[in-house]
Protein backbone atom coordinates (compact mmCIF):
# COMPACT_ATOMS: atom_id res chain seq x y z
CA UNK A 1 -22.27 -48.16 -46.69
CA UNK A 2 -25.61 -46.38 -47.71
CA UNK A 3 -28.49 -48.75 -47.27
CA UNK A 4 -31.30 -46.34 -47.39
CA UNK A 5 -34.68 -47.69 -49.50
CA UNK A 6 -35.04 -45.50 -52.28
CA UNK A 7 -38.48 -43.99 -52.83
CA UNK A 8 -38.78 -44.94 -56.32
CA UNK A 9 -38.18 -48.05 -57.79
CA UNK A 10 -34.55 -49.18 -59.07
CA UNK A 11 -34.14 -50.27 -62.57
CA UNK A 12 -33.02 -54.06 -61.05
CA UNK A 13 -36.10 -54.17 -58.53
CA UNK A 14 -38.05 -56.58 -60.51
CA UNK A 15 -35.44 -59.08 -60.43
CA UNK A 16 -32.46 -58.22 -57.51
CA UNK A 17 -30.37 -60.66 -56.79
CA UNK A 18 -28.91 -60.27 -53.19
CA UNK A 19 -25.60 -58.86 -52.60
CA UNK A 20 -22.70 -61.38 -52.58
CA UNK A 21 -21.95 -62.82 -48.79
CA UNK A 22 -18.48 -62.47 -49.42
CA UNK A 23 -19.07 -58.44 -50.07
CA UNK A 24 -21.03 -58.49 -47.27
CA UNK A 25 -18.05 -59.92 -45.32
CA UNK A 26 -15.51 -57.76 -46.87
CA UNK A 27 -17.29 -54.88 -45.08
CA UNK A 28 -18.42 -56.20 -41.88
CA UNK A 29 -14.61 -57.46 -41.41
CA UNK A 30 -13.25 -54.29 -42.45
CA UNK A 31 -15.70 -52.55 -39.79
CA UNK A 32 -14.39 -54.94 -37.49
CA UNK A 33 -10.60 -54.20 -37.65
CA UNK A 34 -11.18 -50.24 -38.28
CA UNK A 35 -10.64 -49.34 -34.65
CA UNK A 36 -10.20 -45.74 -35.13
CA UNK A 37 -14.03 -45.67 -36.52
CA UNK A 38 -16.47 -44.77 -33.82
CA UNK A 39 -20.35 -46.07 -33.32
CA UNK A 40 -19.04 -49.59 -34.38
CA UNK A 41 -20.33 -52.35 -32.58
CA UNK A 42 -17.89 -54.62 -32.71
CA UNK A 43 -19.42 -57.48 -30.41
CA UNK A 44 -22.52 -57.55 -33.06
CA UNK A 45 -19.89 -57.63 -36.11
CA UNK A 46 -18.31 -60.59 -34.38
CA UNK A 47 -22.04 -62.30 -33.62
CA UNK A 48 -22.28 -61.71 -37.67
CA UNK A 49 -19.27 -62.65 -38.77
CA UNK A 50 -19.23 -65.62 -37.00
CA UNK A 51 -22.90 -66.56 -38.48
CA UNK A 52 -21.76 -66.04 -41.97
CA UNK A 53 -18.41 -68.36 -41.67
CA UNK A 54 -21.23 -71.55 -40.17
CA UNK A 55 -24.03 -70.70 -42.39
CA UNK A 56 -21.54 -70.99 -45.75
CA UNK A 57 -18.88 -73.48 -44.10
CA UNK A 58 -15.98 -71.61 -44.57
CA UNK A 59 -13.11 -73.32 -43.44
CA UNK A 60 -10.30 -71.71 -45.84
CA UNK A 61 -11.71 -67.98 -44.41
CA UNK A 62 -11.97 -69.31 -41.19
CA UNK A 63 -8.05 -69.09 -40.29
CA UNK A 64 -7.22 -66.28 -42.30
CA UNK A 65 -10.65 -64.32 -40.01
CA UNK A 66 -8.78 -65.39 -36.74
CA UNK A 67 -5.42 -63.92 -37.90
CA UNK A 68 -6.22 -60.55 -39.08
CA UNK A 69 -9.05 -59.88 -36.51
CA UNK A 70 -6.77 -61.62 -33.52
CA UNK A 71 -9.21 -63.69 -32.51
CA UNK A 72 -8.12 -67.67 -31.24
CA UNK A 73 -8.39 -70.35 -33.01
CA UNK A 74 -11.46 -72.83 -32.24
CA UNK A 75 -9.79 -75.87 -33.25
CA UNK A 76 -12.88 -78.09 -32.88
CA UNK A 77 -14.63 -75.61 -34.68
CA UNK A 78 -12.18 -75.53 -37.63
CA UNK A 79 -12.48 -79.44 -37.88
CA UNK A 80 -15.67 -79.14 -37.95
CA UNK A 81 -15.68 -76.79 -41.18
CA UNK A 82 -13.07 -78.85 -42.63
CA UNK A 83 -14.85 -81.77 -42.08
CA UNK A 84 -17.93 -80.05 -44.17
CA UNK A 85 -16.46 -78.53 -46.71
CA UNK A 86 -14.63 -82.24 -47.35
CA UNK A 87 -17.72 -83.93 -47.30
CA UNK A 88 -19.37 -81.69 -49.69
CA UNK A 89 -16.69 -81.66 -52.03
CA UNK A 90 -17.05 -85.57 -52.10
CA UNK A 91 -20.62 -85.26 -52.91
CA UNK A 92 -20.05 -82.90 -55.86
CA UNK A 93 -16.96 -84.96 -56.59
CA UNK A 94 -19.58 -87.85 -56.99
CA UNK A 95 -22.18 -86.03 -59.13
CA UNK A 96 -19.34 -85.26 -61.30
CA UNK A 97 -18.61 -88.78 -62.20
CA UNK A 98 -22.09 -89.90 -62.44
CA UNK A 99 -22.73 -87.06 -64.89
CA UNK A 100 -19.40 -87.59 -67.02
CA UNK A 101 -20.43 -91.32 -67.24
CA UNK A 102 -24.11 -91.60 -67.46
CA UNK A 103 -25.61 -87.99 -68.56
CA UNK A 104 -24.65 -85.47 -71.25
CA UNK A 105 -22.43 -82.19 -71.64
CA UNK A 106 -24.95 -79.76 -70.13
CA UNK A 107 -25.45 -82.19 -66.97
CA UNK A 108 -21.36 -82.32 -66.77
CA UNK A 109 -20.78 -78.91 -67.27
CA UNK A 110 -23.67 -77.77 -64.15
CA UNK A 111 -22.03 -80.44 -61.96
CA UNK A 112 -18.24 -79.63 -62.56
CA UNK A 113 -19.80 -75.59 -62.22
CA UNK A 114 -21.50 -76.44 -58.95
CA UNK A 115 -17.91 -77.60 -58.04
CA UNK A 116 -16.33 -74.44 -58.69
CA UNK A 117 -18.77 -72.16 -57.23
CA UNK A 118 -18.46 -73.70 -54.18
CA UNK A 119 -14.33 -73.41 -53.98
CA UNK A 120 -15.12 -70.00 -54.99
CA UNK A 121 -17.47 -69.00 -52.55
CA UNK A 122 -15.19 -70.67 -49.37
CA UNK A 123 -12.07 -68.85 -50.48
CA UNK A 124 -10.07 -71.50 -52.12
CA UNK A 125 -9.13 -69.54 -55.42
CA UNK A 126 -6.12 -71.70 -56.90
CA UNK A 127 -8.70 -74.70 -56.57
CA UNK A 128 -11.92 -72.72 -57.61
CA UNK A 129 -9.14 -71.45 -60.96
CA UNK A 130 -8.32 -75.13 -61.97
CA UNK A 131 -12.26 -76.07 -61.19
CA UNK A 132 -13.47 -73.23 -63.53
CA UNK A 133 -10.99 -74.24 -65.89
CA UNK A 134 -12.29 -77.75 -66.36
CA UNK A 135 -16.06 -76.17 -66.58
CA UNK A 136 -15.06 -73.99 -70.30
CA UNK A 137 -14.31 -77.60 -70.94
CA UNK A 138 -18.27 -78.17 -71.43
CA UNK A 139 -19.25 -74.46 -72.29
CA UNK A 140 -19.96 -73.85 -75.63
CA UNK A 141 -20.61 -69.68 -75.32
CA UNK A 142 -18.95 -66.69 -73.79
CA UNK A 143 -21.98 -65.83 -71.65
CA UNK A 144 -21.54 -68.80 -69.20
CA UNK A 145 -17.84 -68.61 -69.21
CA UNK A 146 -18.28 -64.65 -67.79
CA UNK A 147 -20.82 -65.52 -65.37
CA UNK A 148 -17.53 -67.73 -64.03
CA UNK A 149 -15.48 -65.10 -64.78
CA UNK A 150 -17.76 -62.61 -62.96
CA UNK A 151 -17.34 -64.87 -59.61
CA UNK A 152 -13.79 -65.02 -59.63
CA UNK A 153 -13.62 -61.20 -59.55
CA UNK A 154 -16.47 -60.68 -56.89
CA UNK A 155 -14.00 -63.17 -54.40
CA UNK A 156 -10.96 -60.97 -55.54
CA UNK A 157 -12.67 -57.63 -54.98
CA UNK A 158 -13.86 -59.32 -51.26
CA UNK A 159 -10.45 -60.61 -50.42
CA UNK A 160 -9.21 -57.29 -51.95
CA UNK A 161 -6.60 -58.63 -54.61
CA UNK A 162 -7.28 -55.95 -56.97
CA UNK A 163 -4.11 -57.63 -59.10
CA UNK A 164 -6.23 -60.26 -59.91
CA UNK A 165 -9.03 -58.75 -60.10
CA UNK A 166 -8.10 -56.38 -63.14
CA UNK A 167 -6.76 -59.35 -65.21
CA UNK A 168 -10.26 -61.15 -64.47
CA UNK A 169 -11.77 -57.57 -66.04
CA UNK A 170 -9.56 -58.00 -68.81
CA UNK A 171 -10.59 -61.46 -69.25
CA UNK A 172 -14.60 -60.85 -69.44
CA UNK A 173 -13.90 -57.94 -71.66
CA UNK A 174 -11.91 -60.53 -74.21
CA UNK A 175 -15.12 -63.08 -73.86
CA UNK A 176 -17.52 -59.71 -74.64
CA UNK A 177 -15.85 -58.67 -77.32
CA UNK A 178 -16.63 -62.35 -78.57
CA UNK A 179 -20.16 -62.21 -78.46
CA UNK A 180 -21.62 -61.02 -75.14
CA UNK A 181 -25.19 -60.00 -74.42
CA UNK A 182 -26.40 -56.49 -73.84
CA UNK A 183 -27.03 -57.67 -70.16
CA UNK A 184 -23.73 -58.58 -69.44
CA UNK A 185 -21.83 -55.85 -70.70
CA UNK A 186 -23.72 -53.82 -68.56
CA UNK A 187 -22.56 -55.92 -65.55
CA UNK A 188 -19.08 -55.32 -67.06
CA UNK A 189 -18.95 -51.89 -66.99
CA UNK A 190 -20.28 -51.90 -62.96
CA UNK A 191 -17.19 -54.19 -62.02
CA UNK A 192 -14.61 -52.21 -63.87
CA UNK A 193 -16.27 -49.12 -62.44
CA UNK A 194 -16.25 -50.69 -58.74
CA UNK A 195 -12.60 -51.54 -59.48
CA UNK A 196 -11.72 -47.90 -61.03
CA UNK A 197 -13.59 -46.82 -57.68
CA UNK A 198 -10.96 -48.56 -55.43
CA UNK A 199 -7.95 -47.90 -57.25
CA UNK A 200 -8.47 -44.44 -56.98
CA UNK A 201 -9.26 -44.04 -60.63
CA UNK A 202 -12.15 -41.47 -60.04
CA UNK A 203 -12.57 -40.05 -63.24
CA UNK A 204 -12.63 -43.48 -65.19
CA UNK A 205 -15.10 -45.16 -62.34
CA UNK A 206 -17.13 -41.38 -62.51
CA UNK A 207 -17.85 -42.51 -66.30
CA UNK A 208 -18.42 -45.77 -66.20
CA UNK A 209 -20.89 -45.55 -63.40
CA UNK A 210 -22.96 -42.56 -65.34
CA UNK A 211 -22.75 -45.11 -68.14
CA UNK A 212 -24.43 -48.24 -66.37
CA UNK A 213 -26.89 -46.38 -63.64
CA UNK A 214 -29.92 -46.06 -65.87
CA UNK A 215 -29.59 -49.98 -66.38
CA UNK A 216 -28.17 -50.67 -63.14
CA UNK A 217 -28.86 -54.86 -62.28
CA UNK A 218 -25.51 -55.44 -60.68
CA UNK A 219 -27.06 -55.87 -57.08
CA UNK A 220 -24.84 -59.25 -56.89
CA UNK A 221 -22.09 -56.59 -55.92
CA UNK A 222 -23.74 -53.43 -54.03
CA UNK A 223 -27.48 -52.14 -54.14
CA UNK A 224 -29.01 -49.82 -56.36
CA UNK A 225 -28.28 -46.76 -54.13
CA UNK A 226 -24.91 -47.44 -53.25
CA UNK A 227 -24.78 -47.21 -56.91
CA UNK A 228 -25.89 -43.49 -56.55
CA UNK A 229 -23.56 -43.26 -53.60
CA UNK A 230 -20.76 -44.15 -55.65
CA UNK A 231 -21.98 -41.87 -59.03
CA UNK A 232 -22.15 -38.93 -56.47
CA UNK A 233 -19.00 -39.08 -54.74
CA UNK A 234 -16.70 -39.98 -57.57
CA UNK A 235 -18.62 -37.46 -60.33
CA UNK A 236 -18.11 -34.65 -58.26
CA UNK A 237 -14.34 -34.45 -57.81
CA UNK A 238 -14.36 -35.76 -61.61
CA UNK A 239 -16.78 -33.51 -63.65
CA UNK A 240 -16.46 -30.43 -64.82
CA UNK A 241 -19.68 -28.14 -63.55
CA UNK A 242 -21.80 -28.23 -66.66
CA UNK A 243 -21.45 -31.65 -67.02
CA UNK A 244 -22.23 -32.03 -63.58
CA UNK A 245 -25.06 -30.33 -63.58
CA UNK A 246 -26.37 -32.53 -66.58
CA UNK A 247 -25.21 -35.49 -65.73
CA UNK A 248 -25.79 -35.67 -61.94
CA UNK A 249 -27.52 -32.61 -60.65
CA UNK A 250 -30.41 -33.24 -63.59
CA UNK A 251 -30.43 -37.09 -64.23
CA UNK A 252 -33.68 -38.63 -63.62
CA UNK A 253 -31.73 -41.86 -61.45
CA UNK A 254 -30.35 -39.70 -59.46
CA UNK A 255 -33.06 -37.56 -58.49
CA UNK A 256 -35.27 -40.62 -58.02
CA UNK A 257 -32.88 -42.23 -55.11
CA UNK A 258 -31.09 -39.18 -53.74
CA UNK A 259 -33.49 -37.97 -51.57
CA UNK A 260 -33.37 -40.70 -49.48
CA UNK A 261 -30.43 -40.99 -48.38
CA UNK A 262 -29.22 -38.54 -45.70
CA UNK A 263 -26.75 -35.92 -46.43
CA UNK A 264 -26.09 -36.84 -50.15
CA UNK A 265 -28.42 -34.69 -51.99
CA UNK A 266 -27.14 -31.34 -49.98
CA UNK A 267 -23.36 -32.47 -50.73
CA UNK A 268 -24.33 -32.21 -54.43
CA UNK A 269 -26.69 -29.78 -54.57
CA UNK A 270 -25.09 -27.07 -52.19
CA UNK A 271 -21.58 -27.63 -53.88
CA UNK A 272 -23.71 -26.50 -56.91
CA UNK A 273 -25.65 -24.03 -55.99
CA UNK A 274 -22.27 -22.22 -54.18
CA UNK A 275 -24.29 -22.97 -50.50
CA UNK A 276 -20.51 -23.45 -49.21
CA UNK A 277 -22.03 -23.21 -45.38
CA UNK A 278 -24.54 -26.12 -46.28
CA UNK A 279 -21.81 -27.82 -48.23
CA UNK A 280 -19.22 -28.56 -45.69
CA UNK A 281 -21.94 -29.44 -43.53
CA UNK A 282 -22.99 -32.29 -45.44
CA UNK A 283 -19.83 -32.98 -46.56
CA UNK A 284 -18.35 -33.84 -42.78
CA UNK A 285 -21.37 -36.64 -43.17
CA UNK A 286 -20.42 -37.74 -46.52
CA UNK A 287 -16.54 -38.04 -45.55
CA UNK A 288 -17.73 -40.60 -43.06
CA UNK A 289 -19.79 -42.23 -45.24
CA UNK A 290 -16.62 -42.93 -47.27
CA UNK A 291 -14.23 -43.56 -44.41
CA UNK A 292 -16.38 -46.07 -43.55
CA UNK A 293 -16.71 -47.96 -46.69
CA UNK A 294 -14.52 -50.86 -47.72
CA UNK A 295 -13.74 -49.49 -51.01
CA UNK A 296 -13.48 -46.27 -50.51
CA UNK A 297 -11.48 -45.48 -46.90
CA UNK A 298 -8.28 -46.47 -48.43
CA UNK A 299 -8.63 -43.10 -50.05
CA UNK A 300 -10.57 -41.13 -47.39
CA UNK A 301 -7.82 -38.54 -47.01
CA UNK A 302 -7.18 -38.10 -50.52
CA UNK A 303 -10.75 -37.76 -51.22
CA UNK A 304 -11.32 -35.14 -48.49
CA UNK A 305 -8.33 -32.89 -49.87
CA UNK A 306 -9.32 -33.20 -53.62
CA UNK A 307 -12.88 -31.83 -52.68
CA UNK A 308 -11.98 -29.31 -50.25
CA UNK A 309 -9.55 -28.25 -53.47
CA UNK A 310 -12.71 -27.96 -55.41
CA UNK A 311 -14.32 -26.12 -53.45
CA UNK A 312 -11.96 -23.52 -52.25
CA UNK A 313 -11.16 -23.06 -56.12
CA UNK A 314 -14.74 -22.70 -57.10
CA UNK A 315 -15.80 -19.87 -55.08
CA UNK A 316 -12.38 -18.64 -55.83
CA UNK A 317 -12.98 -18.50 -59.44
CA UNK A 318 -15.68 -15.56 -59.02
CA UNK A 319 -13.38 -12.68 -57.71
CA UNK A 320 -10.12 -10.84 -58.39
CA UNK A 321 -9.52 -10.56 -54.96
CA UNK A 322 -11.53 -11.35 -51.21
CA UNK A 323 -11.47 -10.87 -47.92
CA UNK A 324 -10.14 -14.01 -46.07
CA UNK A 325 -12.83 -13.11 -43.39
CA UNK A 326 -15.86 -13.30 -45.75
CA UNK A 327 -14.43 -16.43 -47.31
CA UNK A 328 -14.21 -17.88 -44.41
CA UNK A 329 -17.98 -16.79 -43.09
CA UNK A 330 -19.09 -18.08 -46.52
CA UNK A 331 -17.70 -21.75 -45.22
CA UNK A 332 -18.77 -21.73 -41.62
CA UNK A 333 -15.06 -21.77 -40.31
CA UNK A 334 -12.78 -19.33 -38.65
CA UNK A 335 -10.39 -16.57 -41.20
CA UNK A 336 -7.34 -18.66 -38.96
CA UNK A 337 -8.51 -22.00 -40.18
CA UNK A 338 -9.23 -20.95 -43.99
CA UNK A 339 -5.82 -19.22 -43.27
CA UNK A 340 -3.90 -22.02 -43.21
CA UNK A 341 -6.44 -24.11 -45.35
CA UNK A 342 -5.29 -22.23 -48.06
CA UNK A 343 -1.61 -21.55 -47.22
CA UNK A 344 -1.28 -25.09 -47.19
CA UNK A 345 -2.67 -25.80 -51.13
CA UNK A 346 -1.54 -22.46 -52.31
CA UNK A 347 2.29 -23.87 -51.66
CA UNK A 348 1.47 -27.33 -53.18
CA UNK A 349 0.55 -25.24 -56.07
CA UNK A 350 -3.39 -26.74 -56.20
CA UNK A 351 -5.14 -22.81 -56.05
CA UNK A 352 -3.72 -20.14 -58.19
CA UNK A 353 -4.21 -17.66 -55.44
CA UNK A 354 -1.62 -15.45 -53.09
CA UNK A 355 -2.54 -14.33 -48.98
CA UNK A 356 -1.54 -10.88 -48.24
CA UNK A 357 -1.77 -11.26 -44.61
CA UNK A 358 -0.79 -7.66 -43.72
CA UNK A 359 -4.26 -6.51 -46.24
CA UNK A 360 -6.35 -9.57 -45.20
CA UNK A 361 -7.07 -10.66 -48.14
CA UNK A 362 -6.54 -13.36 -50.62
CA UNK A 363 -5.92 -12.75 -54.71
CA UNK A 364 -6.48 -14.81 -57.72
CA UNK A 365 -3.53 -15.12 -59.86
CA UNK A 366 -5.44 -16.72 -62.98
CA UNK A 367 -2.80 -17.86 -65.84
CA UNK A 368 -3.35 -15.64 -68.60
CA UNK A 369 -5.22 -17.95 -71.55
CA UNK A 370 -4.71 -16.02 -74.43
CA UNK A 371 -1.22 -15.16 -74.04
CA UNK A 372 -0.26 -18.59 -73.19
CA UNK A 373 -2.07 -19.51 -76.62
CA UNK A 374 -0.30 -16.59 -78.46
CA UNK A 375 2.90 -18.46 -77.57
CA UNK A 376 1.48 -22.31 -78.45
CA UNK A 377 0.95 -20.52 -81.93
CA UNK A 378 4.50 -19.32 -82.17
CA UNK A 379 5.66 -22.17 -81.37
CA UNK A 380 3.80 -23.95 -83.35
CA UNK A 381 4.65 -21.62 -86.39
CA UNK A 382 8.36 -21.88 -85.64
CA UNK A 383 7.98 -25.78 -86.09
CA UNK A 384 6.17 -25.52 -89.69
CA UNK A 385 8.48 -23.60 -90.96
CA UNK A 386 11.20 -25.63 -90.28
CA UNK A 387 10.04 -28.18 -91.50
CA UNK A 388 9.24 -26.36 -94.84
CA UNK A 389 12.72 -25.23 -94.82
CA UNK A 390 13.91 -29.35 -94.45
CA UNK A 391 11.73 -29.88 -97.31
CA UNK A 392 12.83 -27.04 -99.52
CA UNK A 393 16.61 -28.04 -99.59
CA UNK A 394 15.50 -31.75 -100.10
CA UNK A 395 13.66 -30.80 -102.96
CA UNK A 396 16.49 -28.21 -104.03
CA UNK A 397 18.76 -31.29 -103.92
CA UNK A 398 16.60 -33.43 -105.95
């Protein structure tokens, strides 16, 4: 993920609130178990890993860690957490009562809420459901019952259960539409974008994304420039070039952060500016940028085919007809390689374009716009009239 500091400051730097530990665990444990990723350090993941399950007592995580990453099971270890997270649910258990029976429905409500975050945060969801449940017991608005609602997702989106995670989108959307504040609808639009992100829903997560990065405060879930990260990447295998260029290229947040972080601002600008030499460059960087992030590796391989697409189409889209050799010189690869580069998305039909081997050289085969809307009008014609012709006998009849 990019951590780089940005040179300006973020719209949520007066007030960031630190990522989520159990983001920052998704990641590290998906680091962990990607062995095919190289430069990992997998000994220091462990060290950290291991820190983060002690530091927040997380017994219910602790068994699942050990199967997935094949590690054994510390069984005095694991009574240990048990014995922790018991004695602290006991303690809340305890405030509970003493609030129900001696204090008022704000001190209830905190105490049953401090309940629930805490089977949130140490993985037990069905208990953490029925906990949050009892807390809109005591909550009289919508903005304390999304805040809840905003937890359950961030432990879905960790544990990736992106099931559950849309319906809790659909539920904070329901309490917004009820009455929630300008600050929180913002946060909305970050977690559906996050979950548009990892569904593969590119063009949806591209807009939302745009939407919320002027008034970006969503640090709970990733920083302010993996906010950029994520506007970059999805926008440019969404937009079309104009609005990338307005939206992206030219947007004042962007400009501000993108700078600093290596390799992104010659991935968008080159793709741009038709630098196709500096953009597959950068763009061997950026691919491992997204390989390498939770969210996004799922869909490395689709990613690096749509934007190869892109940009074979682009350049492309200028000439009638070019040499494979100077196509491939304008990329930086061999005429062999761009050879079968495009054989291979010329036949799955994703570049209007034909090789002629024998000639060497490759030709556009653009569909032909205003014949194609010569016969939409036909059509089109053809289906008025009949219908005028339906109506004339009805009214003949009548």
């Amino acid at each position: 993920m990019v951590t780089a500091a940005p040179e300006g400051p973020s719209p949520a730097a007066e007030s960031e609130v630190p990522q989520d530990f159990r983001l920052a665990l998704a990641q590290k444990r998906f680091l962990y178990r990607s062995k095919h990723l190289p430069n990992v350090d997998r000994t220091q993941l462990k060290a950290e890993i291991n820190e983060l399950v002690d530091s927040e007592e997380l017994g219910p995580v602790y068994e699942q860690l050990c199967a997935e990453l094949e590690w054994p099971v510390d069984a005095d270890r694991l009574a240990r957490l048990r014995a922790a997270n018991t004695e602290k649910l006991a303690a809340l258990d305890a405030k509970i009562a003493d609030a129900e029976e001696n204090l008022g429905d704000v001190e209830v409500r905190e105490a049953r809420a401090a309940k629930a975050d805490y089977l949130c945060k140490t993985g037990d969801r069905e208990a953490a459901v029925e906990a949050y449940q009892k807390v809109e017991e005591k909550a009289a608005g919508s903005g304390l019952k999304m805040d809840n609602v905003f937890n359950m997702i961030r432990g879905d989106f960790a544990a990736g259960r992106w099931g559950d995670a849309k319906e809790g989108i659909a539920q904070a959307k329901a309490l917004c539409a009820k009455g929630g504040d300008w600050e929180r609808k913002n946060r909305l639009k970050v977690y559906e974008a996050y979950y548009s992100l990892a569904t593969r829903a590119f063009k949806a997560a591209a807009d939302l994304f745009l939407d919320s990065v002027a008034t970006f405060t969503t640090t709970e879930l990733f920083s302010y420039e993996q906010c950029i990260f994520y506007t970059v990447v999805t926008s440019i295998v969404s937009l079309q070039r104009m609005d990338l260029k307005s939206k992206v290229v030219d947007a004042p947040e962007v400009l501000t952060i993108i700078d600093s972080m290596p390799h992104l601002a010659s991935f968008l600008n080159s793709l741009y500016d038709c630098k196709y030499q500096d953009f597959f460059r950068a763009f061997v960087e950026v691919a491992a940028m997204v390989e390498r992030d939770y969210a996004l590796s799922p869909h490395f391989r689709y990613y690096v085919r749509e934007v190869r697409v892109l940009a074979y189409a682009q350049f492309l889209e200028s000439y009638k007809s070019v040499r494979l050799d100077a196509m491939a010189a304008a990329f930086g690869v061999s005429a062999p390689f761009m050879d079968g580069e495009l054989a291979d998305f010329i036949v799955a039909g994703r570049l209007p374009a034909k090789i002629d081997k024998v000639a060497g050289v490759v030709v556009t085969s653009r569909p032909d716009i205003k014949n194609a809307q010569y016969q939409q009008t036909i059509k089109q014609g053809d289906l008025v009239l009949n219908r005028l012709q339906k109506l004339a006998k009805v009214t003949d009849v009548e």
